[in-house]
Protein backbone atom coordinates (compact mmCIF):
# COMPACT_ATOMS: atom_id res chain seq x y z
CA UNK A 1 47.07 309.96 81.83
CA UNK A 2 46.07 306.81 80.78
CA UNK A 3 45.13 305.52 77.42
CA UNK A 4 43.18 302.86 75.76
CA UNK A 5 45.52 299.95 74.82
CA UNK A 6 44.64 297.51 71.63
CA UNK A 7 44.35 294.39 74.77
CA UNK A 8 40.98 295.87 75.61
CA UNK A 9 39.90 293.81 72.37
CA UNK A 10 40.28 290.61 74.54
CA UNK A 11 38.24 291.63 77.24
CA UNK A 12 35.59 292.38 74.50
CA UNK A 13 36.27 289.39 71.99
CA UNK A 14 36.40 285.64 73.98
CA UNK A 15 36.75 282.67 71.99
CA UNK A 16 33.09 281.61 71.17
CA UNK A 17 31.33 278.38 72.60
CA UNK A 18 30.26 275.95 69.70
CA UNK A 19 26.79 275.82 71.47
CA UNK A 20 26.26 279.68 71.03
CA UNK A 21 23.54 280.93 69.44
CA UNK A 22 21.39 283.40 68.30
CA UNK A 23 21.01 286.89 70.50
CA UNK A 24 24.08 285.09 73.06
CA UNK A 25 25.90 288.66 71.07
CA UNK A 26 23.44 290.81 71.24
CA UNK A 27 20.48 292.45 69.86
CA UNK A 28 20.43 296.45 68.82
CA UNK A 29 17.89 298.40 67.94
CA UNK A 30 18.55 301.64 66.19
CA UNK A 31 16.30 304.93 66.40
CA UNK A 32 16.95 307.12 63.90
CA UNK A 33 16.44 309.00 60.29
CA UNK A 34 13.77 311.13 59.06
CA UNK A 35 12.34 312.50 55.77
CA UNK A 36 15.33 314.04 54.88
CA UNK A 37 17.99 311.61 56.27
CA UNK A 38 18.59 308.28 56.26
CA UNK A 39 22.20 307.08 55.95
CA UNK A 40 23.17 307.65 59.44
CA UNK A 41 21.02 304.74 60.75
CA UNK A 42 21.84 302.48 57.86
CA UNK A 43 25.89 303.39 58.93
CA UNK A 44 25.40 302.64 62.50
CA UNK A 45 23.23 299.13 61.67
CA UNK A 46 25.91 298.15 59.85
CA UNK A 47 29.05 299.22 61.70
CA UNK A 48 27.49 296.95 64.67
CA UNK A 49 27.25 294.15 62.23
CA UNK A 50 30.86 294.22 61.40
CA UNK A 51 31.47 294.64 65.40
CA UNK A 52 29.67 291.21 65.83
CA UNK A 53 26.43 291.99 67.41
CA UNK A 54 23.30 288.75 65.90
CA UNK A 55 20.43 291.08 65.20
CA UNK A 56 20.11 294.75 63.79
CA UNK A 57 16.72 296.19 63.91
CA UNK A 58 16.58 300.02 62.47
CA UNK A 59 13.47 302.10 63.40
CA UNK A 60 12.77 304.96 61.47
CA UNK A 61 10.24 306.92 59.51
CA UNK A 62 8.89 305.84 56.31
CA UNK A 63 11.05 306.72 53.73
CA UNK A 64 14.27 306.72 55.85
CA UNK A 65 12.66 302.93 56.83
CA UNK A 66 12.66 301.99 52.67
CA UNK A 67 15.69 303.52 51.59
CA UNK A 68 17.52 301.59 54.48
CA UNK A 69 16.37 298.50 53.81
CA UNK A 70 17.68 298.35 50.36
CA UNK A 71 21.60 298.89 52.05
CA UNK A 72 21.57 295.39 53.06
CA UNK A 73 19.12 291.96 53.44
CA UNK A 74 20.40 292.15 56.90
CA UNK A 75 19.15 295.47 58.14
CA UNK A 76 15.80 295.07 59.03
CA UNK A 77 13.30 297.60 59.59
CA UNK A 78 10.24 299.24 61.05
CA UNK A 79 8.63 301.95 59.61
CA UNK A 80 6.65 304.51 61.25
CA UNK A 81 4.21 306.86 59.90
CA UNK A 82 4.99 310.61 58.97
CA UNK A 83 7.92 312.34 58.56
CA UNK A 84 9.91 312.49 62.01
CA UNK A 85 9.75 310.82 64.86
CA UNK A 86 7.00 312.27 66.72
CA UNK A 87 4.87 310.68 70.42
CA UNK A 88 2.81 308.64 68.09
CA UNK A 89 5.00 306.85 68.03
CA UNK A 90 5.96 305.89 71.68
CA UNK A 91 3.89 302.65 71.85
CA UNK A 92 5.31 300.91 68.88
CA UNK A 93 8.72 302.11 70.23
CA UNK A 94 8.44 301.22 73.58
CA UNK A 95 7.24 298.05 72.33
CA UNK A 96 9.71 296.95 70.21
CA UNK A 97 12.63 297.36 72.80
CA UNK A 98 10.47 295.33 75.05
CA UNK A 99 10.38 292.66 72.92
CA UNK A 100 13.91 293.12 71.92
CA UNK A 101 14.84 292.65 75.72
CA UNK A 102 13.03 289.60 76.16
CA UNK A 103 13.60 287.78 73.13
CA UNK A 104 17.41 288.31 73.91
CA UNK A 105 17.30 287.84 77.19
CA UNK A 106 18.42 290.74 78.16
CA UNK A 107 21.16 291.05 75.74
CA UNK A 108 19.59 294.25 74.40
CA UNK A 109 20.53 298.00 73.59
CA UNK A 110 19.75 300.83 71.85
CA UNK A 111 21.40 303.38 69.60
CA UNK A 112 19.40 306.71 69.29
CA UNK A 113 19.87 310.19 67.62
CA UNK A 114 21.25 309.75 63.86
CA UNK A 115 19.46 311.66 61.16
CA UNK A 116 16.64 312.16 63.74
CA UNK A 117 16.31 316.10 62.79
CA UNK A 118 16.00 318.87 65.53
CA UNK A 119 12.11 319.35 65.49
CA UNK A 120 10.48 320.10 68.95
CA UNK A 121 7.81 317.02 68.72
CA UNK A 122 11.18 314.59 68.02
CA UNK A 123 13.04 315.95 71.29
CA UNK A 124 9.89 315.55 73.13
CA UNK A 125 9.56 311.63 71.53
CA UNK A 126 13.56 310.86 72.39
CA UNK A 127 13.17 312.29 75.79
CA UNK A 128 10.03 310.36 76.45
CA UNK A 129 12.16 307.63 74.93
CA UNK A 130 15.12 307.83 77.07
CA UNK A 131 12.98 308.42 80.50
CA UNK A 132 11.43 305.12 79.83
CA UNK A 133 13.36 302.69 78.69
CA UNK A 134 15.36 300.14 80.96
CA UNK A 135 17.96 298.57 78.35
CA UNK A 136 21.58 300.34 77.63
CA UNK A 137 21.31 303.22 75.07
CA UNK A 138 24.11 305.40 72.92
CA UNK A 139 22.84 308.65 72.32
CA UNK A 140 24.42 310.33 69.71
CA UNK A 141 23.89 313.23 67.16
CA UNK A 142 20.22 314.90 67.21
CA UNK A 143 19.39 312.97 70.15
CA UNK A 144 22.35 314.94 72.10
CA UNK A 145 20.32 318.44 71.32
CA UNK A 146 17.15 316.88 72.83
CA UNK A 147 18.31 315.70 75.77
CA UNK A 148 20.41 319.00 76.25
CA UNK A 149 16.60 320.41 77.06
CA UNK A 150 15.84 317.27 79.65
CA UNK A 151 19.25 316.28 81.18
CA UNK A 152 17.41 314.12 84.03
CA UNK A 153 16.64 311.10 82.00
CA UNK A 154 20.47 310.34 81.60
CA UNK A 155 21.48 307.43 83.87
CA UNK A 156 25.09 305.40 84.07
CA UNK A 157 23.14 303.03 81.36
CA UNK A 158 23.72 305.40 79.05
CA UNK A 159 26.46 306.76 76.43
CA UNK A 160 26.97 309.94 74.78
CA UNK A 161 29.03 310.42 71.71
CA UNK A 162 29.15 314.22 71.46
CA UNK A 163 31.54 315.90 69.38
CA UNK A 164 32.75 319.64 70.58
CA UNK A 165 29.53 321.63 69.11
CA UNK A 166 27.22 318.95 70.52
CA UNK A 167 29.08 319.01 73.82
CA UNK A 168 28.63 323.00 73.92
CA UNK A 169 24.75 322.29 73.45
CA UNK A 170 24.49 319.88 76.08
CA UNK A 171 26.94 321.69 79.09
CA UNK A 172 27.38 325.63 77.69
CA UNK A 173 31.23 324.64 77.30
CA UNK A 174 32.99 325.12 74.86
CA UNK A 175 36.04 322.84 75.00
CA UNK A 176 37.67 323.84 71.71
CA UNK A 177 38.76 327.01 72.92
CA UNK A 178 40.05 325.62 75.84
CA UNK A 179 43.67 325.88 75.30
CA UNK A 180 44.63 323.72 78.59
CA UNK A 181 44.17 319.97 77.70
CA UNK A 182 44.11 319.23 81.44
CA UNK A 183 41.12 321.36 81.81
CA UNK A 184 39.19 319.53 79.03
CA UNK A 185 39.89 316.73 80.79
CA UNK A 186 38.63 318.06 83.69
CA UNK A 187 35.39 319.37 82.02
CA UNK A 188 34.49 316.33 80.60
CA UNK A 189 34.53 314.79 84.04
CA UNK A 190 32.72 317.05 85.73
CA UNK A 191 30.06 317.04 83.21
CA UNK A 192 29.61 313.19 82.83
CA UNK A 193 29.30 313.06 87.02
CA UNK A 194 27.21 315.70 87.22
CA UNK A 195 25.00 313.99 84.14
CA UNK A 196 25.66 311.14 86.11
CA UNK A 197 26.54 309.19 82.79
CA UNK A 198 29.06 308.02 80.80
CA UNK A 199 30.95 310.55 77.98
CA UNK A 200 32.91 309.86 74.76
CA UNK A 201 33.80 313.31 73.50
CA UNK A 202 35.21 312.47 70.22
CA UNK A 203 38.70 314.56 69.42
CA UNK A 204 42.13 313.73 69.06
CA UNK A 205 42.32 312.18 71.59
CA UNK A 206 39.08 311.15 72.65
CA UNK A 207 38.25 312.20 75.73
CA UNK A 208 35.94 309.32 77.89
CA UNK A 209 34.68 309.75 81.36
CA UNK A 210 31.87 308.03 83.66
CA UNK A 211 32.41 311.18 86.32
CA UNK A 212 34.97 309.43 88.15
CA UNK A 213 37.54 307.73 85.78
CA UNK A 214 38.51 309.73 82.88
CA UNK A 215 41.14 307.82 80.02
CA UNK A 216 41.82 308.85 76.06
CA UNK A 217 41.71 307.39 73.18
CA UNK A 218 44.61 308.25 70.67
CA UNK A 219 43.64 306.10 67.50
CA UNK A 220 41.71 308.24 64.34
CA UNK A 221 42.64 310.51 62.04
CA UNK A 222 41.92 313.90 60.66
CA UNK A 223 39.94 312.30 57.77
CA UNK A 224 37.85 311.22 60.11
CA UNK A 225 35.97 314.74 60.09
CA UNK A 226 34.10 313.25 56.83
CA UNK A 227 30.06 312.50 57.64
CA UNK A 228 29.24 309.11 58.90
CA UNK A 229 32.02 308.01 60.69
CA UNK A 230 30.39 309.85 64.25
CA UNK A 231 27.03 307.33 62.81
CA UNK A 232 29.77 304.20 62.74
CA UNK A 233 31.23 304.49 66.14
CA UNK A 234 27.99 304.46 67.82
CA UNK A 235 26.64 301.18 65.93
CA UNK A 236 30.20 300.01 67.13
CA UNK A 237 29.11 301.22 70.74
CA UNK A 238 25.41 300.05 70.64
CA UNK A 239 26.41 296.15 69.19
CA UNK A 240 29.17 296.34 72.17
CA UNK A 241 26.45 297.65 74.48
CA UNK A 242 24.05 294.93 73.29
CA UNK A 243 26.60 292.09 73.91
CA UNK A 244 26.25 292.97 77.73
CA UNK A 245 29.45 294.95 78.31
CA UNK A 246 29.59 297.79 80.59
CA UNK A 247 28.42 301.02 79.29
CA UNK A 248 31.95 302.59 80.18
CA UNK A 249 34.31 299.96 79.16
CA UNK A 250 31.74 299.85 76.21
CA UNK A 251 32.72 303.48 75.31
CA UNK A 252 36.54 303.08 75.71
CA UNK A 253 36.71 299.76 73.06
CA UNK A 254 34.19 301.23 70.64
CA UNK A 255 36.62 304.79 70.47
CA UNK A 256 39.34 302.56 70.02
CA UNK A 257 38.51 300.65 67.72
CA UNK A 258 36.26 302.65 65.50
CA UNK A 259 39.54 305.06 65.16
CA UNK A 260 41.84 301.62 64.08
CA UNK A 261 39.43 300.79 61.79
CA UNK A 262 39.43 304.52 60.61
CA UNK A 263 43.39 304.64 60.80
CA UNK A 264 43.67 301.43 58.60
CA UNK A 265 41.23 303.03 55.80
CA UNK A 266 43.22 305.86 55.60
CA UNK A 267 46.35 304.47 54.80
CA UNK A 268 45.26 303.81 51.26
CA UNK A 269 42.42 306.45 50.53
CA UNK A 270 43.60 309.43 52.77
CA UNK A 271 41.39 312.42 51.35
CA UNK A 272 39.10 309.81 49.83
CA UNK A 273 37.81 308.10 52.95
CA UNK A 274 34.67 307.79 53.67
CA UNK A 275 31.96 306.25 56.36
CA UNK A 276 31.30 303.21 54.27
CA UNK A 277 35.57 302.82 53.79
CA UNK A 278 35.67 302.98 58.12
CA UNK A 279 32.83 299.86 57.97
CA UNK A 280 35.01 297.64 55.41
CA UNK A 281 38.00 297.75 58.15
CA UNK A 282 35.96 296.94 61.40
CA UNK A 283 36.77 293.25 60.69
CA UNK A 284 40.76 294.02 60.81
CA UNK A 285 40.72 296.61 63.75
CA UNK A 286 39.25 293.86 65.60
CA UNK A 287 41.39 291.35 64.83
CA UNK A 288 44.59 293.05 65.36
């Protein structure tokens, strides 16, 4: 079985033009948080930062919207009424990721799901979402459970991030008590071609699949498990997305090198790592 190798990084990473400029990297725009959380957006906006994407917009309910704009001057975001994410707020959505799209010039994607909750009137909002938008999306987290209850607004535009629990919800499988890793592997493919999308089941090793190709991932670590990292690989994902690389070859780079980044953190804070630790090593996972 094939695995992702660190030269992927140079089909990700060219040397850049001294007449580049703004959006030629990408612009992301991040759906997520609610009244209760709001780190996992502020994680992912940053993580795609440190991948190299030019513009971060985060678009979240109110108080999620505050709290995450005091993380960093370069997080900027949108705040919408209430408590969740809720059809109200389809225009202004919809909206902003057209304008996103054409101010970039296409160089536009979205990351959705983090911190999101599990309320009916959100799924109905993200599935709306997804069934309408026409830019590359990672869908992650919450967003997962709501599109386990609408599976026909995937396309091959999109990528999923499940872990195990989340990839029970959306299939009915439960791949951790599969004792046969060939048969995960085989489940995983099955399920992204009959989603007819692209899958990053997040293990040791990752598993990846578009429904025809399958290939692993072997970087991480067990103290990976800690909250936020599953938040920095898809900012990682959606900045990679947003640059204008392929959705699958998209997933493969941003597994690999969210677990470097996680494997280099680890070396000198083991049981103390955390989300914010896996952020501070993008820069070097990148590089090496």
């Amino acid at each position: 079985m094939e695995y992702v190798q660190e030269d992927i990084l140079k089909q990700i990473y060219q040397p850049r033009d001294l007449q580049s400029y703004k959006y030629n990297f990408g612009y992301l725009i991040v759906v997520g948080g609610s009244q209760m959380y709001s780190g996992a957006s502020a994680l992912t906006g940053l993580a795609a930062y440190k991948s190299g994407v030019d513009k971060v917009t985060i678009i979240a309910p109110q108080r999620a919207a505050d709290i995450i704009a005091s993380f960093s001057p370069s997080l900027i975001t949108v705040s919408l009424k209430g408590e969740r994410l809720n059809n109200s707020h389809l225009s202004c959505l919809l909206m902003m990721i057209r304008a996103g799209k054409e101010v970039s010039h296409g160089k536009c994607a979205v990351t959705i799901g983090g911190g999101l909750g599990r309320s009916d009137e959100t799924f109905k909002a993200v599935n709306k979402i997804l069934s309408q938008i026409d830019v590359p999306c990672v869908i992650d987290a919450d967003a997962i459970h709501a599109i386990s209850q609408s599976k026909s607004v995937l396309n091959k535009n999109f990528v999923l991030t499940p872990h195990n629990y989340e990839f029970y919800i959306l299939t009915g499988k439960l791949i951790n008590e599969v004792k046969e890793f060939d048969e995960k592997i085989k489940i995983v493919q099955e399920a992204a071609q009959k989603l007819n999308t692209n899958i990053l089941l997040k293990g040791n090793p990752d598993i990846l699949s578009d429904g025809e190709s399958v290939i692993l991932n072997k970087t991480g670590n067990p103290f990976m498990t800690v909250a936020g990292t599953g938040d920095v690989l898809a900012g990682i994902c959606g900045a990679l997305l947003a640059r204008g690389i392929n959705p699958f070859l998209a997933s493969q780079a941003s597994a690999y090198i969210s677990g470097k980044a996680g494997d280099l953190a680890a070396q000198n804070l083991g049981e103390s790592l955390m989300a914010e630790d896996v952020i501070a090593c993008i820069s070097q996972a990148i590089k090496s």
